[in-house]
Protein backbone atom coordinates (compact mmCIF):
# COMPACT_ATOMS: atom_id res chain seq x y z
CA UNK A 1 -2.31 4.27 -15.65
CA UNK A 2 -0.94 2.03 -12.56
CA UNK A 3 1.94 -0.45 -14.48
CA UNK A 4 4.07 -2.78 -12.88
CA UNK A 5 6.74 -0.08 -13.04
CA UNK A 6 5.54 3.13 -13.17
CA UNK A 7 2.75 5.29 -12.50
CA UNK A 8 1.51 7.69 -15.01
CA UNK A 9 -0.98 10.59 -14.09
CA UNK A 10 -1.74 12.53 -17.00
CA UNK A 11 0.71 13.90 -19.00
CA UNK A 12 3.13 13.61 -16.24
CA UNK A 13 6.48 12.09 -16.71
CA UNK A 14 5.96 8.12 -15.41
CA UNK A 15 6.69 7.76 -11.62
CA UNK A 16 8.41 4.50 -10.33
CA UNK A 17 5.44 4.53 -7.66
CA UNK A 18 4.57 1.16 -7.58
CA UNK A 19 8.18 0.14 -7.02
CA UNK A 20 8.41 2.47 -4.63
CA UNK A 21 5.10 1.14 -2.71
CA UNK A 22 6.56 -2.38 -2.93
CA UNK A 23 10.04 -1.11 -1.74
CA UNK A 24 8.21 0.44 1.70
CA UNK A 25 6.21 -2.37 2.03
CA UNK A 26 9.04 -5.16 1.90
CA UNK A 27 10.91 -2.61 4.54
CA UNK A 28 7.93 -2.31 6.79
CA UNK A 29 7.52 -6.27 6.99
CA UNK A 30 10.47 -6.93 8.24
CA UNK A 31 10.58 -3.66 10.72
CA UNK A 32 7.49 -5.02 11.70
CA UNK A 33 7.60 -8.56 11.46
CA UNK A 34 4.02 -8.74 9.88
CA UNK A 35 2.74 -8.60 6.56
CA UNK A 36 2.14 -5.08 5.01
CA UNK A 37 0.35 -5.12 1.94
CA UNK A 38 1.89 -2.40 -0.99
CA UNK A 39 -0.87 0.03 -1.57
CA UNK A 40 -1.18 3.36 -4.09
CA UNK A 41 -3.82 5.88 -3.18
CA UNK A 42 -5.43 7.42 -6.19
CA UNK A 43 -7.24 10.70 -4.89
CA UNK A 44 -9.15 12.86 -6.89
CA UNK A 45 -8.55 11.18 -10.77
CA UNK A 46 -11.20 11.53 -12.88
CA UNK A 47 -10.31 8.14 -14.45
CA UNK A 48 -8.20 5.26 -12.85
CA UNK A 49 -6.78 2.32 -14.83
CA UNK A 50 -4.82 -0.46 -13.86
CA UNK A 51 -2.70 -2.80 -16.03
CA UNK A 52 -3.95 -6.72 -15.35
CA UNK A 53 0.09 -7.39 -14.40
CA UNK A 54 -0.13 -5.41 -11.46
CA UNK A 55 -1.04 -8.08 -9.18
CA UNK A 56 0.98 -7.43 -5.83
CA UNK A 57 0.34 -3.73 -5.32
CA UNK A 58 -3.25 -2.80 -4.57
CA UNK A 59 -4.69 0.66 -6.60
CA UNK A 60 -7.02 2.27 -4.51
CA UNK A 61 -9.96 5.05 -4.65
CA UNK A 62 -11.92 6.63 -2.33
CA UNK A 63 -14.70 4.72 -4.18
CA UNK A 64 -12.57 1.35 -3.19
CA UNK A 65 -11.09 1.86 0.22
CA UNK A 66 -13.46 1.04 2.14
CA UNK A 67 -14.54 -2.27 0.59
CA UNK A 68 -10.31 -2.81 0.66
CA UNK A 69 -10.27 -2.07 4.54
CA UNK A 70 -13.45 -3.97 5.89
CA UNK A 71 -13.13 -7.01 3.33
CA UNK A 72 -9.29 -6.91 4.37
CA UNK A 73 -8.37 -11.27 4.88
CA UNK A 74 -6.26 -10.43 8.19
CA UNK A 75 -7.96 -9.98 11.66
CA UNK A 76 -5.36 -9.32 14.80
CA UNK A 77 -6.55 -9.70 18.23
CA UNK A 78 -6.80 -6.32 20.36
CA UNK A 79 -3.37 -7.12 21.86
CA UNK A 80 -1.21 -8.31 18.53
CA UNK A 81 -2.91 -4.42 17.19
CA UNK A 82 -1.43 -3.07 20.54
CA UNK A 83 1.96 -4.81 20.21
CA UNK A 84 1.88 -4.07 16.26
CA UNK A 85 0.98 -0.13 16.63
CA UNK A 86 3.78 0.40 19.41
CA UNK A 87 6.29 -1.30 17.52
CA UNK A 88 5.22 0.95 14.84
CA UNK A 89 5.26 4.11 17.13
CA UNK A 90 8.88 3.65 17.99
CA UNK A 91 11.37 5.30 16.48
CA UNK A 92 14.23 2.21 16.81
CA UNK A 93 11.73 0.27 14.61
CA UNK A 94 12.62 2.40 11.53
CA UNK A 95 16.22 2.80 12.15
């Protein structure tokens, strides 16, 4: 179950994923100066659900992915990807 919090898988302890995603997310914006979208990868759950408050952080499956990716609002120009991916590359970006 995918909360606004946490991130239960099974009969695991809760993980603050989600706050983590949006924590990375928020940090990689402003690295990057572009909008990064907070995103959990579900891989291999036999059942995925996610509570109707989680509205900023996208939950996604292999079944979902690729409608996510190709249905995705925000279309850069080849040189904005070529400025974007070695900003992204370099290591003073992060730091």
């Amino acid at each position: 179950m995918a909360g606004d919090l946490l991130l239960t898988l099974g009969r695991a302890e809760p993980r603050p994923e989600p706050r983590t995603a949006r924590r990375a997310a928020a940090y990689a914006t402003r690295a990057l100066s572009a909008t990064v979208t907070p995103i959990l990868a579900v891989v291999d759950a036999a059942h995925v659900e996610v509570a109707p408050s989680l509205r900023d952080v996208r939950v996604l499956t292999p079944a979902t992915v690729g409608r996510f990716l190709t249905g995705s609002a925000g279309v850069l120009k080849a040189p904005d990807v070529e400025a974007l991916y070695a900003s992204a590359r370099d290591r003073g970006t992060w730091t």
